[in-house]
Protein backbone atom coordinates (compact mmCIF):
# COMPACT_ATOMS: atom_id res chain seq x y z
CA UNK A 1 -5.37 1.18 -20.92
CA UNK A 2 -2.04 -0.50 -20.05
CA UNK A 3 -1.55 -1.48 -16.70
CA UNK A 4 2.02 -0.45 -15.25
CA UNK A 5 4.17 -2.71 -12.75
CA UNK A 6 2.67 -3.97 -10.11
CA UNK A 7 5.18 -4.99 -6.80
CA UNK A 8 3.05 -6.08 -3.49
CA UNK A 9 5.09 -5.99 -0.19
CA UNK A 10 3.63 -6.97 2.89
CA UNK A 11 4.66 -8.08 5.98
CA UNK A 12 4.27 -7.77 10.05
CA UNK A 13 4.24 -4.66 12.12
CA UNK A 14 7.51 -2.72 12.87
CA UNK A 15 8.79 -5.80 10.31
CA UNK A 16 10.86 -2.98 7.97
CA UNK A 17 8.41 -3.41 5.24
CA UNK A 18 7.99 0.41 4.60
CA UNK A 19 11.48 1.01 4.75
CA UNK A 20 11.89 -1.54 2.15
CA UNK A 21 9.08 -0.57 0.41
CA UNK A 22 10.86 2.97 -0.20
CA UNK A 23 14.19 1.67 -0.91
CA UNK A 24 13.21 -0.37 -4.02
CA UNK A 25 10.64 2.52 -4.52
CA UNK A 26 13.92 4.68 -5.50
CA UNK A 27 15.83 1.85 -6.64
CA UNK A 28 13.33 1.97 -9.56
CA UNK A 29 12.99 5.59 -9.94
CA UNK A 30 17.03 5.85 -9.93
CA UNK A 31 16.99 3.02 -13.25
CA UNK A 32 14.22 4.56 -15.00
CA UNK A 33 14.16 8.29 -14.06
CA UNK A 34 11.07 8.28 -12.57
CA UNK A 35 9.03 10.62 -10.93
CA UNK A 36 8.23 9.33 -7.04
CA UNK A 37 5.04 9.92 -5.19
CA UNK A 38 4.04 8.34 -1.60
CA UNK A 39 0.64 8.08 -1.24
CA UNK A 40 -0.29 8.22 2.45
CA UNK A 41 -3.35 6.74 4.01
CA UNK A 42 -2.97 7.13 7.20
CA UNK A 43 -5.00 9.39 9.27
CA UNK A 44 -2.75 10.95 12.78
CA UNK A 45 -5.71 9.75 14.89
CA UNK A 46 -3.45 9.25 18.13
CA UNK A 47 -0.40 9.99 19.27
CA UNK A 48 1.71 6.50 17.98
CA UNK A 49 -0.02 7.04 14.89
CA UNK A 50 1.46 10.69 14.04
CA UNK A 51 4.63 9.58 15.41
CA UNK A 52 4.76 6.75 12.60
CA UNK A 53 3.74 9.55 10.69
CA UNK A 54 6.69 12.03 11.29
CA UNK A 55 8.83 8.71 11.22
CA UNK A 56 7.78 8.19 7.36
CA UNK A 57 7.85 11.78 6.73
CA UNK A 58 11.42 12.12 8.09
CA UNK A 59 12.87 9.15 6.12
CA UNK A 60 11.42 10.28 2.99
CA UNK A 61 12.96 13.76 3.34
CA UNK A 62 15.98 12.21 4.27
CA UNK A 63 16.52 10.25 1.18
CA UNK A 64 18.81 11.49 -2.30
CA UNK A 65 15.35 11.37 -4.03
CA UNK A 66 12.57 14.19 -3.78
CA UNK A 67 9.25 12.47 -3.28
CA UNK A 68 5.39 14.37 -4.30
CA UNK A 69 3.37 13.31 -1.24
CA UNK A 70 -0.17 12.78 -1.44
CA UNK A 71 -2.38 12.69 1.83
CA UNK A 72 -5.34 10.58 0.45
CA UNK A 73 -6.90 8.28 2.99
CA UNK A 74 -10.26 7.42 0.78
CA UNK A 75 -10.78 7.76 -2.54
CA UNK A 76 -7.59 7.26 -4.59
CA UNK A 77 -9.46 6.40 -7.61
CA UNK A 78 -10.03 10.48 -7.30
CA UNK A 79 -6.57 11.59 -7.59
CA UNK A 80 -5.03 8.56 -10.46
CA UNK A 81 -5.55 11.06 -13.49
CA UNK A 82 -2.86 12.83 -11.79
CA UNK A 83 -0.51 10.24 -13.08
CA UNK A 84 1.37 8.98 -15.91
CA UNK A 85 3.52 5.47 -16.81
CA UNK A 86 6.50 7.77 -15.69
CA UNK A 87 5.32 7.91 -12.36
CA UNK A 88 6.33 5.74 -9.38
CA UNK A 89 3.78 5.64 -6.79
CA UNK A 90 4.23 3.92 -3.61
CA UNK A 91 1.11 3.65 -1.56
CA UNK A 92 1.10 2.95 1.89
CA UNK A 93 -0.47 1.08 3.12
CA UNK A 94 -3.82 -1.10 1.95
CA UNK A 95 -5.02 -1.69 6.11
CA UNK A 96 -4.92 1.58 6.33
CA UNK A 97 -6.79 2.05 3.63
CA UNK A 98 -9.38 -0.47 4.69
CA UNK A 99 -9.73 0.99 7.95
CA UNK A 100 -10.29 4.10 6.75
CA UNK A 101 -13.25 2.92 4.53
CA UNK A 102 -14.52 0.76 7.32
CA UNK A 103 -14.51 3.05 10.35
CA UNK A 104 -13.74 6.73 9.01
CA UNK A 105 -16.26 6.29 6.18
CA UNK A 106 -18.83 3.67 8.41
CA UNK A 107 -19.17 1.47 5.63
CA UNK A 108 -20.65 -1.76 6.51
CA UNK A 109 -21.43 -3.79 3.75
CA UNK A 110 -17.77 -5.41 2.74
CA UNK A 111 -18.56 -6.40 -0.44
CA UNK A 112 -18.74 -2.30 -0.58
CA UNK A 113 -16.03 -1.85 0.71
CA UNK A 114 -14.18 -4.29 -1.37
CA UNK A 115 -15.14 -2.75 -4.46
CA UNK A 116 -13.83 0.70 -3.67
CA UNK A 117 -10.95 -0.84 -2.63
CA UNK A 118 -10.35 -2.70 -5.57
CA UNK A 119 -11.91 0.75 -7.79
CA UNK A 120 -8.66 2.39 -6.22
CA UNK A 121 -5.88 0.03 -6.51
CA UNK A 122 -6.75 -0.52 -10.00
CA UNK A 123 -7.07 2.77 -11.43
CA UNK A 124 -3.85 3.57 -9.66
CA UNK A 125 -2.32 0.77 -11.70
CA UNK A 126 -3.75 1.46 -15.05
CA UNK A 127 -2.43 5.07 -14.75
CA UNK A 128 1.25 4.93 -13.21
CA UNK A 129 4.37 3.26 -14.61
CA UNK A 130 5.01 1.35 -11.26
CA UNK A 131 3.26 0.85 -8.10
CA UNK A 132 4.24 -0.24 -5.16
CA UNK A 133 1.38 -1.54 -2.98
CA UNK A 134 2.50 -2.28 1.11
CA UNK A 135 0.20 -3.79 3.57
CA UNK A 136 0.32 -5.66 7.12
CA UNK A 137 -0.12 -9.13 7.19
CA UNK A 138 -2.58 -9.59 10.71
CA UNK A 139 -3.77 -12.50 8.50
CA UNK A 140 -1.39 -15.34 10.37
CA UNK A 141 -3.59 -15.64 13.40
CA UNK A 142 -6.53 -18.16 13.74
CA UNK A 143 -9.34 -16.57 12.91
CA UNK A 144 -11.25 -14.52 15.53
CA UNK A 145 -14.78 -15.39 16.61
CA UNK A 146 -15.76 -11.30 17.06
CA UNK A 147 -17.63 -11.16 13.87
CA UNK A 148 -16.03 -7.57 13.31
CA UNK A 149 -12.62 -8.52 13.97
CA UNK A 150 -13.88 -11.54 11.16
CA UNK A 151 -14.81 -9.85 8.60
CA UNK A 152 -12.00 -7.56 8.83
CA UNK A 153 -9.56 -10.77 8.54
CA UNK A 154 -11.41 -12.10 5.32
CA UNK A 155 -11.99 -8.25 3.59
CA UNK A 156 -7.98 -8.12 3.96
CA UNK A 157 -7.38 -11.75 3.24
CA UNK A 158 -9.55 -11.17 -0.51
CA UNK A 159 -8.12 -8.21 -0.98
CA UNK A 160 -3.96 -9.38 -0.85
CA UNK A 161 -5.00 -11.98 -2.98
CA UNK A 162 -6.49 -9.95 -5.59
CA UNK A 163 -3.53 -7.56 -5.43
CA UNK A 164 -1.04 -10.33 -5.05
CA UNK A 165 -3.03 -11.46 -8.16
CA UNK A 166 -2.33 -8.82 -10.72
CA UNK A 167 1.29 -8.08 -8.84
CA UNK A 168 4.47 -8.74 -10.72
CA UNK A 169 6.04 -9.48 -7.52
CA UNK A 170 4.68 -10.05 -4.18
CA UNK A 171 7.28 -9.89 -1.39
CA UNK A 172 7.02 -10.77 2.81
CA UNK A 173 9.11 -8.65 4.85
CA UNK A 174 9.95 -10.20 8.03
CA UNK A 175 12.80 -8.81 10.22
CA UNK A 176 14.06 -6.36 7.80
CA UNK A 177 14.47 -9.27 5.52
CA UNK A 178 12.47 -9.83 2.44
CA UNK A 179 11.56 -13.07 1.20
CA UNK A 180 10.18 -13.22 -2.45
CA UNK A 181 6.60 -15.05 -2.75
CA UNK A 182 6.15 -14.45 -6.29
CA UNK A 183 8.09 -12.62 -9.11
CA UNK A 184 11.47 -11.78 -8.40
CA UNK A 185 13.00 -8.61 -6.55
CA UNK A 186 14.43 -6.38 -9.34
């Protein structure tokens, strides 16, 4: 099976990388009449989290483009079939993804969790026309010596570079302003 278009965006908290993320999300849809779908990971476990969530609901219905939402914090692989290379997915976002797998699933065996990770990205990708894959980057730190806090640096760190891997275009968003890392923006 073909894989579609691959863009990777990633970039500090609060650093306007969802925001951008949408943007080019209907940027593309507007050139090549695609159909757009947000695929939302995370889980309103406290009260800053569903206000982030209301935040990206609210900007999404605010927009001159109707988006299909999908609430699908595990599992993606589960719900790919649903799409076709005329499809724009933007999924939001891979550490919430792995969190979700890590703590809301208890899975503790990365090399696990890696591969259902890497099970959903890619079926995604061999199913849709474009995705558009946004993460955080907690990566710039030293590394931590609390062995969870570790692992979780290194699961994250393989996993960008696997997606930055098969991306077209990989993309850092710092203060609202993205920087190309490989590719180019479109």
């Amino acid at each position: 099976m073909e894989t579609g278009k691959v863009i990777f965006i990633t970039g500090g908290v609060r650093s306007g990388k969802s925001a951008f993320a949408e943007q080019l999300a209907i940027n593309h849809a507007e050139k090549t009449s695609s159909n757009l779908h947000y695929i939302a990971c995370g889980i309103p476990s406290d009260k800053e989290m569903q206000e982030r969530i209301r935040r990206h609901q609210y900007d999404r219905a605010q927009s001159s483009f109707s988006w299909m939402t999908w609430e699908q914090p595990i599992h993606l692989s589960h719900i790919a079939k649903q799409f076709t290379k005329q499809d724009m997915i933007l999924l939001d976002c891979v550490t919430t993804l792995l969190n979700n797998y890590l703590f809301q699933k208890d899975i503790k065996n990365k090399n696990v969790a890696l591969k259902l990770m890497r099970e959903d990205i890619t079926t995604l990708c061999n199913y849709a026309g474009i995705v558009i894959i946004v993460s955080n980057e907690v990566l710039q730190d030293i590394p931590y010596e609390n062995k969870l806090t570790l692992n979780y640096q290194e699961l994250l760190g393989n996993t960008h570079q696997e997606i930055v891997n098969i991306a077209d275009s990989a993309i850092l968003v710092e203060s609202g302003i993205p920087l190309v890392k490989k590719g180019r923006l479109e």
